[in-house]
Protein backbone atom coordinates (compact mmCIF):
# COMPACT_ATOMS: atom_id res chain seq x y z
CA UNK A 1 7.03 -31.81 -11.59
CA UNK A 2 3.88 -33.46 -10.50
CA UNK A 3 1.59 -30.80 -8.33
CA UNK A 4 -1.75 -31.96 -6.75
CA UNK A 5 -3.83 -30.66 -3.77
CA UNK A 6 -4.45 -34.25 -3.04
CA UNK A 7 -2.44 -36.41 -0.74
CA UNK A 8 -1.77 -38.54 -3.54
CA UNK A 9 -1.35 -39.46 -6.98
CA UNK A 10 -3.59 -41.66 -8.90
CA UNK A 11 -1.44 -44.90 -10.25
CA UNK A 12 1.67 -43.05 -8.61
CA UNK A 13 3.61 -44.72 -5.47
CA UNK A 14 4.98 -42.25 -3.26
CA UNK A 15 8.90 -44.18 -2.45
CA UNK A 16 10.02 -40.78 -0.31
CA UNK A 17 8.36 -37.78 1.75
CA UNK A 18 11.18 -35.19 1.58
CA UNK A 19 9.48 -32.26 4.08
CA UNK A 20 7.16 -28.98 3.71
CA UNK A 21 8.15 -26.93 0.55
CA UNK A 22 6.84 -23.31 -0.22
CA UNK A 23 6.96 -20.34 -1.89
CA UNK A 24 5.28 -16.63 -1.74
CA UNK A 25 5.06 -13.36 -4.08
CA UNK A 26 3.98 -10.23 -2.37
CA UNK A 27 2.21 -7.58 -4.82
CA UNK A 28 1.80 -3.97 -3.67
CA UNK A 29 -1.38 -1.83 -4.08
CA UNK A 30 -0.22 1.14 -6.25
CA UNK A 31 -2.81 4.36 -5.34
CA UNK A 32 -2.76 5.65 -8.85
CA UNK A 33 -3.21 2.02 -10.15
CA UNK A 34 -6.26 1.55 -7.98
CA UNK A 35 -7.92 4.99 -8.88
CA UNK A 36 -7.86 4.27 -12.41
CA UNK A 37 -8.68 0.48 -11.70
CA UNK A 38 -11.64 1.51 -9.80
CA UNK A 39 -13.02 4.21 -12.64
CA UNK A 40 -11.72 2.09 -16.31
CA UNK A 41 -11.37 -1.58 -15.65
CA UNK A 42 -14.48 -2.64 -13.25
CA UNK A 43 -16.70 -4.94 -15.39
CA UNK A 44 -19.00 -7.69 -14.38
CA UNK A 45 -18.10 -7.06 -10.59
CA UNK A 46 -14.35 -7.71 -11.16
CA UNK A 47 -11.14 -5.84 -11.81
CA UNK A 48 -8.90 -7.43 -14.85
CA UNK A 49 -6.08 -5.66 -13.28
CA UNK A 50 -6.38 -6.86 -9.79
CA UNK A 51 -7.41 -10.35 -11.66
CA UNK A 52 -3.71 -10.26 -13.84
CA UNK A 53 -1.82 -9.56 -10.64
CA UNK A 54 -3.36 -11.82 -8.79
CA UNK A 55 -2.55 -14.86 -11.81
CA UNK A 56 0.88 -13.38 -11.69
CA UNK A 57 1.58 -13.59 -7.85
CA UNK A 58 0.21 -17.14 -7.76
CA UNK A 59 2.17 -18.35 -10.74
CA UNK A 60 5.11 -16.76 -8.76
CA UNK A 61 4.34 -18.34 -5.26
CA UNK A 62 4.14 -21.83 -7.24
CA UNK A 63 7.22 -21.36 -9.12
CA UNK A 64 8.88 -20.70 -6.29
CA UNK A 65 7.65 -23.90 -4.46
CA UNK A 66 8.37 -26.18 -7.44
CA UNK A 67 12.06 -24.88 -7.61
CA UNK A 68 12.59 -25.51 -3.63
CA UNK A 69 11.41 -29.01 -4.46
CA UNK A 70 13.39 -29.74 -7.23
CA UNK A 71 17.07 -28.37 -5.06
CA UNK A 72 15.93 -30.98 -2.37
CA UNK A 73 15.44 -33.84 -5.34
CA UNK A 74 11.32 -34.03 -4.84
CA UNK A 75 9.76 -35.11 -8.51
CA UNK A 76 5.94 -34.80 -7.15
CA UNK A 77 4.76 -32.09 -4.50
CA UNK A 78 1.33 -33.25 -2.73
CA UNK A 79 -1.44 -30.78 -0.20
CA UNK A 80 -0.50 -28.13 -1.89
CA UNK A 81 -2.59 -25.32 -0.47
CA UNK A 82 -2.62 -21.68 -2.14
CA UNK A 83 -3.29 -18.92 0.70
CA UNK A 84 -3.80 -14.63 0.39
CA UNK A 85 -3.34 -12.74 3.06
CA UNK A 86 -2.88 -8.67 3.03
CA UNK A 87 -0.52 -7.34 4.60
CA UNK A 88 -0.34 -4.15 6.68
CA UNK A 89 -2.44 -1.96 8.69
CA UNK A 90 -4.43 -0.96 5.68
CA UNK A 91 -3.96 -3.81 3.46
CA UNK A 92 -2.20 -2.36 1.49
CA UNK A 93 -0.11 -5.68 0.31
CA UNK A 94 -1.22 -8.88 -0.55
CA UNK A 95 0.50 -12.05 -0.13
CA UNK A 96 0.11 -15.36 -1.97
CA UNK A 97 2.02 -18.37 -0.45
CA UNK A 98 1.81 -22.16 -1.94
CA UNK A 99 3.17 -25.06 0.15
CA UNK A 100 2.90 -28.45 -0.10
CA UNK A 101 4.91 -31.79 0.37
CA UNK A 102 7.84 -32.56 -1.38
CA UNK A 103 7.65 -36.09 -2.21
CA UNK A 104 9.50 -38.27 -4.73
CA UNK A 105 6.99 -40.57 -6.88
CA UNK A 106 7.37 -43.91 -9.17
């Protein structure tokens, strides 16, 4: 499956636009996680932890957007546009959602 945040593909004719395609993970903040994230894995600014979820939850998200694609008979998906969000009245979710356009490509 071609993936691209452009509209297009270089040296690629899109034959068929198929319709919006997407796909989300949700990861929950875990107190004890983020007490011992905060005092053993801050370095440089950044938590690896946090970091490793996040790669996770994306990966997920974009999985799940590739697989819609593929049920409706897309081969390409173009705009694709990776969004977080938290969720709840202290944040204590985040949400990562890909969507794009299915498309087929020759």
């Amino acid at each position: 499956m071609l993936i691209t945040t452009t509209p297009n593909i270089e040296h690629k004719q899109i034959s068929k636009y198929i319709g919006l395609v997407n796909g989300e993970a949700i990861i929950g903040a875990n107190l004890v996680k983020d007490f011992f994230t905060s005092i053993k894995d801050v370095v440089g600014g950044h938590s690896g932890a946090y970091v490793q979820a996040l790669r996770e939850a994306k990966s997920i998200a974009i999985k799940e957007m590739i697989d819609q694609a593929s049920r409706l008979g897309a081969n390409a998906i173009i705009g694709v546009d990776l969004d977080y969000q938290t969720i709840g009245s202290n944040g204590a979710m985040l949400m990562v959602s890909a969507n794009g356009t299915a498309v087929v490509v020759e």
